[in-house]
PDB file of N, CA and C in Angstrom:
ATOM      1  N   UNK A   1       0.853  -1.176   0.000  1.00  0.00           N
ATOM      2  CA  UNK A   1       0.000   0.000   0.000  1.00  0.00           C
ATOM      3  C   UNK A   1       0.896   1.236   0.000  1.00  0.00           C
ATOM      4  N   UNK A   2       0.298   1.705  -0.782  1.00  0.00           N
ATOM      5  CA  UNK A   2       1.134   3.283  -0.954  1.00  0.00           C
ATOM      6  C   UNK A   2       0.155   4.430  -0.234  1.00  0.00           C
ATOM      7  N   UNK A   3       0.955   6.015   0.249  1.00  0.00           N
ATOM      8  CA  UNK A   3      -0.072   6.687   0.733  1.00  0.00           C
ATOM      9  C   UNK A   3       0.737   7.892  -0.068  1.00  0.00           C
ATOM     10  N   UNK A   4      -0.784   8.687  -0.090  1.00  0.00           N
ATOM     11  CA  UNK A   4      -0.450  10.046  -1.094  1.00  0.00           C
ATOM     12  C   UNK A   4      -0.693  11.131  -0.284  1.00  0.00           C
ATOM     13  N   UNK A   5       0.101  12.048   0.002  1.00  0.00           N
ATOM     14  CA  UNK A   5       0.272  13.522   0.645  1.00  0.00           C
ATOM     15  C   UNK A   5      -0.735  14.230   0.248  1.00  0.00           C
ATOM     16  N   UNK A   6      -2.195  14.858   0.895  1.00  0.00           N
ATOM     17  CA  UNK A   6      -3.123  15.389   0.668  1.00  0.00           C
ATOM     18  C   UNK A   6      -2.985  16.631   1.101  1.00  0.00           C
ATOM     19  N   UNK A   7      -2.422  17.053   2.704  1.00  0.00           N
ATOM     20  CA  UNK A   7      -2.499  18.188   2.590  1.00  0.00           C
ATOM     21  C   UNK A   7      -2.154  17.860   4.644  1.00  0.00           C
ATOM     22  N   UNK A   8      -1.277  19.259   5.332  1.00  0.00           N
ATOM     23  CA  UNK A   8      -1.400  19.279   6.540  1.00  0.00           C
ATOM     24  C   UNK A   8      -2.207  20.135   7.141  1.00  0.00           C
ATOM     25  N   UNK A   9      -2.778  20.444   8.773  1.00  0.00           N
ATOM     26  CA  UNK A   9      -2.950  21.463   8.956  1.00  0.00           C
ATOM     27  C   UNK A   9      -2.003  22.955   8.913  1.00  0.00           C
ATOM     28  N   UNK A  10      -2.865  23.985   8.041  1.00  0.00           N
ATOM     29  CA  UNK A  10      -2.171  25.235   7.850  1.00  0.00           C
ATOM     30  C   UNK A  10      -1.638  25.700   8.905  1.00  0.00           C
ATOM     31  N   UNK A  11      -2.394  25.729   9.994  1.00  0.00           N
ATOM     32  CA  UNK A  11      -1.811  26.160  11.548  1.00  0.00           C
ATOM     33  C   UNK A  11      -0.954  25.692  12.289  1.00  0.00           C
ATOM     34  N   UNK A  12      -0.517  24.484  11.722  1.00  0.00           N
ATOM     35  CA  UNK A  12       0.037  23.621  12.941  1.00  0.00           C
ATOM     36  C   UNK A  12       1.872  24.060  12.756  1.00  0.00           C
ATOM     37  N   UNK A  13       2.411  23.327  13.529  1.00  0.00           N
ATOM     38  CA  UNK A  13       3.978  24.155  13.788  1.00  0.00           C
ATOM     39  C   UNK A  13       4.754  22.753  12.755  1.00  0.00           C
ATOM     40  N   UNK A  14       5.718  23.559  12.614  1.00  0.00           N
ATOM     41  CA  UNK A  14       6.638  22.013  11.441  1.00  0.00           C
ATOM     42  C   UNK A  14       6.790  20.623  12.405  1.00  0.00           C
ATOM     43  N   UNK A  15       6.716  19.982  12.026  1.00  0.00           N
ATOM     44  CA  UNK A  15       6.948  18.488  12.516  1.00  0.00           C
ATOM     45  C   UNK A  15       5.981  18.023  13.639  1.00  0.00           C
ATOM     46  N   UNK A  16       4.610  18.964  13.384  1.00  0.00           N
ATOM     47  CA  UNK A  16       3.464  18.766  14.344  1.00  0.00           C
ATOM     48  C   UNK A  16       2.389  18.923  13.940  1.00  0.00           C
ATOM     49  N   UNK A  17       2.300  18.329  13.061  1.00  0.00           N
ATOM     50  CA  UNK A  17       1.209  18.515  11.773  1.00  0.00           C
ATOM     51  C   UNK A  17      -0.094  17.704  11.492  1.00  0.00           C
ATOM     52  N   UNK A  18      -1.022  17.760  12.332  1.00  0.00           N
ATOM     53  CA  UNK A  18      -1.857  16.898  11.848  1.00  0.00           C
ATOM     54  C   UNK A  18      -1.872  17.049  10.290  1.00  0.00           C
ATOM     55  N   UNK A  19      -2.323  15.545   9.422  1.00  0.00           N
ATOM     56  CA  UNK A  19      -1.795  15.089   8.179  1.00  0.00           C
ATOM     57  C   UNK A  19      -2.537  14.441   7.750  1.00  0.00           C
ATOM     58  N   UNK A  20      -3.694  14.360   6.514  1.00  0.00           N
ATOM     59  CA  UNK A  20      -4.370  13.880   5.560  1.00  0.00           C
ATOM     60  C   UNK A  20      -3.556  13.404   4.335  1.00  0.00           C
ATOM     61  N   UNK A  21      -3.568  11.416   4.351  1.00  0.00           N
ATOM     62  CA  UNK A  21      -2.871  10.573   3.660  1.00  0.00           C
ATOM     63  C   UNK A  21      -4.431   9.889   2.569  1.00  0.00           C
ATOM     64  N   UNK A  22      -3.952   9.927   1.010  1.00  0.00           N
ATOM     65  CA  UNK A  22      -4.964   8.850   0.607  1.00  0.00           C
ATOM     66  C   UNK A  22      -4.202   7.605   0.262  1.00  0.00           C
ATOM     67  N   UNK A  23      -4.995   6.172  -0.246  1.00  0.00           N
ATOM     68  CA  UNK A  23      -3.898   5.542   0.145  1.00  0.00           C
ATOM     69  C   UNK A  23      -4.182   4.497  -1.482  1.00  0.00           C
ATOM     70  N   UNK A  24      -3.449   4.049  -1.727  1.00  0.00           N
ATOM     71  CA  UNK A  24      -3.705   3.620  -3.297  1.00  0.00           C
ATOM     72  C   UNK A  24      -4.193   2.019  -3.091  1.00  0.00           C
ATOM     73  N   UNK A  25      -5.156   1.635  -1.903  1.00  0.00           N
ATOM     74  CA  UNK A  25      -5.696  -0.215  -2.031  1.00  0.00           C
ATOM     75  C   UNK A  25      -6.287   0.062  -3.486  1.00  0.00           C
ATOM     76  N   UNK A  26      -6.710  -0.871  -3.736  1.00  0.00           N
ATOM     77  CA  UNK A  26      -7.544  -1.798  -4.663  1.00  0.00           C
ATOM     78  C   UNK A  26      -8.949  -1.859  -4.172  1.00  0.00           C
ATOM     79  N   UNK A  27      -8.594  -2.237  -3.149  1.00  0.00           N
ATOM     80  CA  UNK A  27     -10.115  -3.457  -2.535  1.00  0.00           C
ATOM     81  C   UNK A  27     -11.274  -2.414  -1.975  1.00  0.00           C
ATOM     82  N   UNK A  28     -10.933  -0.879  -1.622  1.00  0.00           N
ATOM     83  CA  UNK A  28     -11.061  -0.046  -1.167  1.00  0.00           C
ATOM     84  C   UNK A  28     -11.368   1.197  -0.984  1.00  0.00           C
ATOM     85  N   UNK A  29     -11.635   2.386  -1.010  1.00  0.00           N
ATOM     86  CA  UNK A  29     -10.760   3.543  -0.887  1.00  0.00           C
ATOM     87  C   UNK A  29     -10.718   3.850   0.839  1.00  0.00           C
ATOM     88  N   UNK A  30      -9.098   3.962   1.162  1.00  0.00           N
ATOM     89  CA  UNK A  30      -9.234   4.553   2.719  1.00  0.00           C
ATOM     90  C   UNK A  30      -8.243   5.573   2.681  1.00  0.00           C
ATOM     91  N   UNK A  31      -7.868   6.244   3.556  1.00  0.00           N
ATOM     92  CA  UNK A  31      -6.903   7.317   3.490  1.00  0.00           C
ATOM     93  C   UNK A  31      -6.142   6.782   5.127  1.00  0.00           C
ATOM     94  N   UNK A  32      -5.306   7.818   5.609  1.00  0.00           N
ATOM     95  CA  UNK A  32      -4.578   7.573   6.456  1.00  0.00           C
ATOM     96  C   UNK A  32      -4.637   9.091   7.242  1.00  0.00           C
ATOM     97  N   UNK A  33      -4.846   9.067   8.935  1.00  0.00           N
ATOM     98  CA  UNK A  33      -4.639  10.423   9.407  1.00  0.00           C
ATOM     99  C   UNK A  33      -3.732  10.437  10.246  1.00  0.00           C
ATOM    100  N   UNK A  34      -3.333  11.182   9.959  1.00  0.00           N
ATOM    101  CA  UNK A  34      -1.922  11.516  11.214  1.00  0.00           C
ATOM    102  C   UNK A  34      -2.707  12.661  12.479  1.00  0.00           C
ATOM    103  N   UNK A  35      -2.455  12.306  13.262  1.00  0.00           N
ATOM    104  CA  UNK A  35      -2.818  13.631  14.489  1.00  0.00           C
ATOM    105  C   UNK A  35      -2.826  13.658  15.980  1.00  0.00           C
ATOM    106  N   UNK A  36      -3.198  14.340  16.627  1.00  0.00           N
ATOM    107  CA  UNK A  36      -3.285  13.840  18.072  1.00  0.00           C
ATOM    108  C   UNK A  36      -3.976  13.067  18.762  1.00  0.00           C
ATOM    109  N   UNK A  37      -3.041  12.419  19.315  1.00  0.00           N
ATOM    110  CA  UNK A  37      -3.293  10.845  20.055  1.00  0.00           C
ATOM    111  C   UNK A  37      -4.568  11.165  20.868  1.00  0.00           C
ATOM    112  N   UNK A  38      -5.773  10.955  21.459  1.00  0.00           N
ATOM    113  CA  UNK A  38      -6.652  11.163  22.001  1.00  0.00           C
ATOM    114  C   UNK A  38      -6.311  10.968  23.597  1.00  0.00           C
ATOM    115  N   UNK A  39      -6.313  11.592  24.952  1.00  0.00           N
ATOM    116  CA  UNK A  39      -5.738  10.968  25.975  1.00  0.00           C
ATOM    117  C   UNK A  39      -6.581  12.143  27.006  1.00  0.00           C
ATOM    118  N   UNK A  40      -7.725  12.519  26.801  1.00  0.00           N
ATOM    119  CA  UNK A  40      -8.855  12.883  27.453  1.00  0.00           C
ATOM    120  C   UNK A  40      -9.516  12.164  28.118  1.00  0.00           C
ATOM    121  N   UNK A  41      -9.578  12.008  29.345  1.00  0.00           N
ATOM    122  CA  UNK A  41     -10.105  11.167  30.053  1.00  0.00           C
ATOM    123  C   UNK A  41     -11.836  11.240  29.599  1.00  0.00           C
ATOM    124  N   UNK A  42     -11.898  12.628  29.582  1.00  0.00           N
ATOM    125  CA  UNK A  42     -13.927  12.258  29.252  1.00  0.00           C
ATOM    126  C   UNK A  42     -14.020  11.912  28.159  1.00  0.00           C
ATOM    127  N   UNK A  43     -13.410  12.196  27.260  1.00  0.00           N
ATOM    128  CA  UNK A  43     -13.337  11.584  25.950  1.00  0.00           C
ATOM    129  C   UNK A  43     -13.782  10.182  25.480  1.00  0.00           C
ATOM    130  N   UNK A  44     -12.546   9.372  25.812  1.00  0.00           N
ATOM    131  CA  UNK A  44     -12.252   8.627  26.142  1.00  0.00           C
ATOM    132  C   UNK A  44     -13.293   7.620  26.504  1.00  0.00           C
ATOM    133  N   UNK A  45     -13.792   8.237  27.616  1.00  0.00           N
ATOM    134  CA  UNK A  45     -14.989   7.556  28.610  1.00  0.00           C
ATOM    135  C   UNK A  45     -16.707   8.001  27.501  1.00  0.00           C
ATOM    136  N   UNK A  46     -16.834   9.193  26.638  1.00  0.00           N
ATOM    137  CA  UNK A  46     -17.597   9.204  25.717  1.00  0.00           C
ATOM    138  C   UNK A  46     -17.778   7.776  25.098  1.00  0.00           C
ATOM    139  N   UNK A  47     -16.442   7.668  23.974  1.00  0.00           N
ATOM    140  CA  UNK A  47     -16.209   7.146  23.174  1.00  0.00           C
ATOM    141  C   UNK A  47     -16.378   5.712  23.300  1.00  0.00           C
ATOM    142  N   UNK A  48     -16.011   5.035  24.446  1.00  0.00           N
ATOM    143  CA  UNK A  48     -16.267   3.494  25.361  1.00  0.00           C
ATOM    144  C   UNK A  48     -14.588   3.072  24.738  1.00  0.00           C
ATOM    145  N   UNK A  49     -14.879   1.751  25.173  1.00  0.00           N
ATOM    146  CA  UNK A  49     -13.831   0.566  24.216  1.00  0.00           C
ATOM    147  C   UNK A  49     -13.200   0.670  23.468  1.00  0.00           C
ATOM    148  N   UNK A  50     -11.964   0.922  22.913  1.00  0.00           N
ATOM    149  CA  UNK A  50     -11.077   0.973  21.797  1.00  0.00           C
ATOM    150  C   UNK A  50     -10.233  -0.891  21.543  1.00  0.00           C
ATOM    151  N   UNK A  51     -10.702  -1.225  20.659  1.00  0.00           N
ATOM    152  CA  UNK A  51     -10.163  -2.366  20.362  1.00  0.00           C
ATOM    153  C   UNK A  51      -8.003  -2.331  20.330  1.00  0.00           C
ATOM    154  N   UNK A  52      -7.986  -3.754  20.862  1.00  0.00           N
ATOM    155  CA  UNK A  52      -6.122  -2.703  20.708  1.00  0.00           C
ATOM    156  C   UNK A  52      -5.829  -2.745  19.227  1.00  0.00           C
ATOM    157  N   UNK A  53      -5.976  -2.864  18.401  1.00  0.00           N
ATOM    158  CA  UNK A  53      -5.450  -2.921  16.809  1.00  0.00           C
ATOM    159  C   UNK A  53      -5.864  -1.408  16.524  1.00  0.00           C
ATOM    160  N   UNK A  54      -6.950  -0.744  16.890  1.00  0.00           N
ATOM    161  CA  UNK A  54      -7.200   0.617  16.687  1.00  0.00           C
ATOM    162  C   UNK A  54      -6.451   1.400  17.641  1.00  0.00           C
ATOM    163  N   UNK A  55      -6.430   2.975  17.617  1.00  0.00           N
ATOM    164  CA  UNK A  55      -6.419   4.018  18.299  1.00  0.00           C
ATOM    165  C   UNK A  55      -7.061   5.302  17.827  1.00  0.00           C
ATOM    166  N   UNK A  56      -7.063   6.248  18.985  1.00  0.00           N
ATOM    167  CA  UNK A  56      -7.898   7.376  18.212  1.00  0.00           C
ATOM    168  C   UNK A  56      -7.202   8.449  18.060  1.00  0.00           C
ATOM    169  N   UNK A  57      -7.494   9.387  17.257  1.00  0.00           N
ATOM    170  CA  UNK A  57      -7.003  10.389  17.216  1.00  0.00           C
ATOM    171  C   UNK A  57      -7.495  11.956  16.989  1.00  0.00           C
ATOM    172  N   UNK A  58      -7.504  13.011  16.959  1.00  0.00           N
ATOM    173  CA  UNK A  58      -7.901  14.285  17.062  1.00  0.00           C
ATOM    174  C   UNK A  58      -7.197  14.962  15.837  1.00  0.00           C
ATOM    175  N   UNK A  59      -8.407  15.371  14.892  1.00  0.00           N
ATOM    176  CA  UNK A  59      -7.872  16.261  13.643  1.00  0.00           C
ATOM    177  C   UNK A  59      -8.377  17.508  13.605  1.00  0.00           C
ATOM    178  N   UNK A  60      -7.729  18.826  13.071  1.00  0.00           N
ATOM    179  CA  UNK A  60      -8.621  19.657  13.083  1.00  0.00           C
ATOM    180  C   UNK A  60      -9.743  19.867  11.656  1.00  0.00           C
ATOM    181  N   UNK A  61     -10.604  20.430  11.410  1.00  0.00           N
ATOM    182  CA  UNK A  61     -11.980  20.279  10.661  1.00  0.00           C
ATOM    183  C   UNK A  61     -10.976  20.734   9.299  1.00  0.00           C
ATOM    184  N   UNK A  62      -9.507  21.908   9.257  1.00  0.00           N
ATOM    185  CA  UNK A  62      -9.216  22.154   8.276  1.00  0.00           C
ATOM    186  C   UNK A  62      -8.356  20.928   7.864  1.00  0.00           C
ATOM    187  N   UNK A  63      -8.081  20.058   8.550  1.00  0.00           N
ATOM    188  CA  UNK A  63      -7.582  18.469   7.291  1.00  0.00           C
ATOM    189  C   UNK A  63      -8.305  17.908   6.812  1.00  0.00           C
ATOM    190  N   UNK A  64      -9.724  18.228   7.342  1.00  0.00           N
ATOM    191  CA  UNK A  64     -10.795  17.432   6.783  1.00  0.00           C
ATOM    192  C   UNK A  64     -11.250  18.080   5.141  1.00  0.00           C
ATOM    193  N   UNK A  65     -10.768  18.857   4.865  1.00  0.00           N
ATOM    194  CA  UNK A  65     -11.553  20.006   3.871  1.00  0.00           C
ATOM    195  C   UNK A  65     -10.397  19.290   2.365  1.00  0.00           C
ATOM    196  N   UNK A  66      -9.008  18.766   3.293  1.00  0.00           N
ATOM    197  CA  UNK A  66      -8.353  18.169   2.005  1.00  0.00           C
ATOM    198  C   UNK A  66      -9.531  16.686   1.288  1.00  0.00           C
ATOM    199  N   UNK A  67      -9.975  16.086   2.231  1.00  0.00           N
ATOM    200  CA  UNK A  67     -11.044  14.759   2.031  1.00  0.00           C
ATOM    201  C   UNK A  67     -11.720  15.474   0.862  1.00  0.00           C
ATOM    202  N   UNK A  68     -12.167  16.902   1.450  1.00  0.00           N
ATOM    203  CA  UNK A  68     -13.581  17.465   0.542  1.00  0.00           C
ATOM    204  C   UNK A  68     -13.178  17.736  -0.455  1.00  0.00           C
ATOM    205  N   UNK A  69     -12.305  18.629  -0.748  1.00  0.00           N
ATOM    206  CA  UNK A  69     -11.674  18.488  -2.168  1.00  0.00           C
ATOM    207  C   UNK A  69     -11.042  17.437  -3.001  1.00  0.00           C
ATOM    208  N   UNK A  70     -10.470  16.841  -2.697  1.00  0.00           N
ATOM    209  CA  UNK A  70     -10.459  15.581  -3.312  1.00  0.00           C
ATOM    210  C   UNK A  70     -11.287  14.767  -4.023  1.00  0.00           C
ATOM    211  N   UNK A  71     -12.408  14.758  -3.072  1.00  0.00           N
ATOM    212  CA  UNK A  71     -13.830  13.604  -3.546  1.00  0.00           C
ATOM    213  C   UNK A  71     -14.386  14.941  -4.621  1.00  0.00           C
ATOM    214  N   UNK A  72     -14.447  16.578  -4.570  1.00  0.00           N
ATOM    215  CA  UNK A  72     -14.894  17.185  -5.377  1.00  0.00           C
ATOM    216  C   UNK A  72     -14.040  16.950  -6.843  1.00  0.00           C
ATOM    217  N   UNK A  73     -12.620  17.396  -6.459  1.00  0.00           N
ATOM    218  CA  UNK A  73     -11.582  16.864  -7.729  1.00  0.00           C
ATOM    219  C   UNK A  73     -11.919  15.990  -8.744  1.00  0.00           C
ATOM    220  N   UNK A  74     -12.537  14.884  -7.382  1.00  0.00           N
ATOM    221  CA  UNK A  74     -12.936  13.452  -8.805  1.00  0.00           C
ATOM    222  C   UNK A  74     -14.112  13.146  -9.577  1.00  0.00           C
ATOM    223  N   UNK A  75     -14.931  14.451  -8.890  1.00  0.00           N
ATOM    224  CA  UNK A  75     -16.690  14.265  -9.572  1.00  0.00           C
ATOM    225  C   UNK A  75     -17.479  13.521  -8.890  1.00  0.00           C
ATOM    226  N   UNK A  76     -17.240  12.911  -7.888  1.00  0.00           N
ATOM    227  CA  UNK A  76     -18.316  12.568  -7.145  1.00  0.00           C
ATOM    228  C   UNK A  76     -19.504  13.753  -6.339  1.00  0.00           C
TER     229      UNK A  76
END
């Protein structure tokens, strides 16, 4: 699996970047996010159970806007 550089947050400081990855499966389409580790206790306790193969993480709404353009890019 390969992953393609979509875009970081504009705000964030160098080498602290939350990070929007798409990712080239086949079987699929998924992307990849880079960001902050989730470690909010109420959060946390919201959210319930985290399986261990998962973890969570915290993006801000402007990495999300690379997703939106993208899926606009392709005509969907």
């Amino acid at each position: 699996m390969r992953a393609q550089f979509l875009g970081k947050d504009p705000d964030s400081q160098m080498d602290n970047s939350p990070t929007l990855f798409a990712t080239d499966r086949t079987d699929r389409v998924t992307y990849i996010a880079q960001g902050w580790k989730v470690t909010d206790p109420q959060a946390l306790a919201d959210i319930g159970p985290v399986p261990d193969h998962e973890t969570l993480i915290e993006i801000p709404e402007e990495v999300l806007k690379f997703y939106a353009r993208r899926y606009l890019e392709e005509g969907h």
